[in-house]
Protein backbone atom coordinates (compact mmCIF):
# COMPACT_ATOMS: atom_id res chain seq x y z
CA UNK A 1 -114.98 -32.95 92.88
CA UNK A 2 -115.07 -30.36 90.58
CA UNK A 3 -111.15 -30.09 90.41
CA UNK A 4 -110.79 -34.01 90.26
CA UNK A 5 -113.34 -33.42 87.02
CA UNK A 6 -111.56 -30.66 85.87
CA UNK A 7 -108.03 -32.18 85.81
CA UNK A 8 -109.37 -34.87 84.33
CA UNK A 9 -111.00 -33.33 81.26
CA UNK A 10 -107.43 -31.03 80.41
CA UNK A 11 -105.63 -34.56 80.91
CA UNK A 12 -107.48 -36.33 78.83
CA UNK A 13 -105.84 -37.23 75.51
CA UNK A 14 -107.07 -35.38 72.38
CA UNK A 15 -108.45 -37.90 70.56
CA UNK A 16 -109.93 -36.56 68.01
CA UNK A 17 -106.67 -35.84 65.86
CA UNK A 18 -107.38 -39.90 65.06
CA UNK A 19 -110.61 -40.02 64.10
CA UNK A 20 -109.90 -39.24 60.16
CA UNK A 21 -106.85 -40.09 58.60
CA UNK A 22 -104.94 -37.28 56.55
CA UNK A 23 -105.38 -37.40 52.88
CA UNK A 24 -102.28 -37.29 51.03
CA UNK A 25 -102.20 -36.44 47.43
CA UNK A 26 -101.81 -39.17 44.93
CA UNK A 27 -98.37 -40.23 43.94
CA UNK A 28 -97.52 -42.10 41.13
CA UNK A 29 -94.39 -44.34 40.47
CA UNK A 30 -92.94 -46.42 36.91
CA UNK A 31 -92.04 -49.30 37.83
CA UNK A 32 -89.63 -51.85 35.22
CA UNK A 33 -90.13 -55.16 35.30
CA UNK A 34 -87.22 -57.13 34.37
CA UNK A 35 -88.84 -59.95 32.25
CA UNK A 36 -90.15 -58.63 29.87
CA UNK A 37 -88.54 -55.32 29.60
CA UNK A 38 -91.69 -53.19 29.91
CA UNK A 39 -92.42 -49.99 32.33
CA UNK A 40 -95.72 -49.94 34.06
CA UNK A 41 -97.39 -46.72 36.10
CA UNK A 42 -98.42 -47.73 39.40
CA UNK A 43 -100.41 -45.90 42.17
CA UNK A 44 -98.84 -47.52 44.62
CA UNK A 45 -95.15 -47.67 46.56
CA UNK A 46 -93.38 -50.35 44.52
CA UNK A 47 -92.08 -53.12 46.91
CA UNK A 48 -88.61 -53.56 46.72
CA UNK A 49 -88.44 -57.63 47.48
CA UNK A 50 -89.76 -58.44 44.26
CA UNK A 51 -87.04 -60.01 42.61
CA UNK A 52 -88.45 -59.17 38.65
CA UNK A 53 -89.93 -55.45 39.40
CA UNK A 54 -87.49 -52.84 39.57
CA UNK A 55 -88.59 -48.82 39.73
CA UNK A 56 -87.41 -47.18 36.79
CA UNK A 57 -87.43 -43.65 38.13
CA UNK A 58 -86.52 -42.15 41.43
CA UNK A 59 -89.27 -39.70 40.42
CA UNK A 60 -92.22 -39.55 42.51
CA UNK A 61 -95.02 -38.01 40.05
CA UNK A 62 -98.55 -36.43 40.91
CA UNK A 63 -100.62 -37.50 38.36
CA UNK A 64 -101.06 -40.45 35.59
CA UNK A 65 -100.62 -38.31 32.78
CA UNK A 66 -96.75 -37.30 34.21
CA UNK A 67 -95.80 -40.27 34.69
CA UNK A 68 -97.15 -41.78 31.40
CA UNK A 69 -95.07 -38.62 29.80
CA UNK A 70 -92.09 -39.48 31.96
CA UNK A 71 -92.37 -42.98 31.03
CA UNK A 72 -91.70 -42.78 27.46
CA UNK A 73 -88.20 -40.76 28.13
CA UNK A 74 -86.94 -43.31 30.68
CA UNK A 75 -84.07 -45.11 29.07
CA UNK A 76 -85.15 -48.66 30.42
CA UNK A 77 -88.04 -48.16 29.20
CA UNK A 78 -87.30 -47.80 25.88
CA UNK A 79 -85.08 -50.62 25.57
């Protein structure tokens, strides 16, 4: 019993890994959208299928401020 018990319990999955999600850090993306011909800073990944929003960096940046900085030296941005 006690080796049935014990086999079990080093078997058993580790489940605890899954309890809490990692925590990334924040990323930050500008995003064009083709309309209008203005940049936007998003918090999010920009989805690619939308036919009018285009990202106008490759740049991934860590906070607002960057990419707010960034945003004013982007050429389609500026147009």
């Amino acid at each position: 019993m006690k080796k049935a018990l014990l086999a079990f319990v080093l078997l058993m999955p580790d489940y605890s890994a899954f309890a809490q999600a990692a925590k990334t850090a924040p990323e930050f993306y500008v995003v064009l959208n083709a309309l209008d011909k203005s940049c936007t800073v998003v918090d999010s990944t920009p989805r690619t299928d939308t036919p009018n929003i285009t990202v106008a960096s490759d740049a991934i940046y860590k906070t607002r401020a960057e990419a707010e900085t960034a945003m004013k030296t982007l050429t389609p941005c500026n147009q």
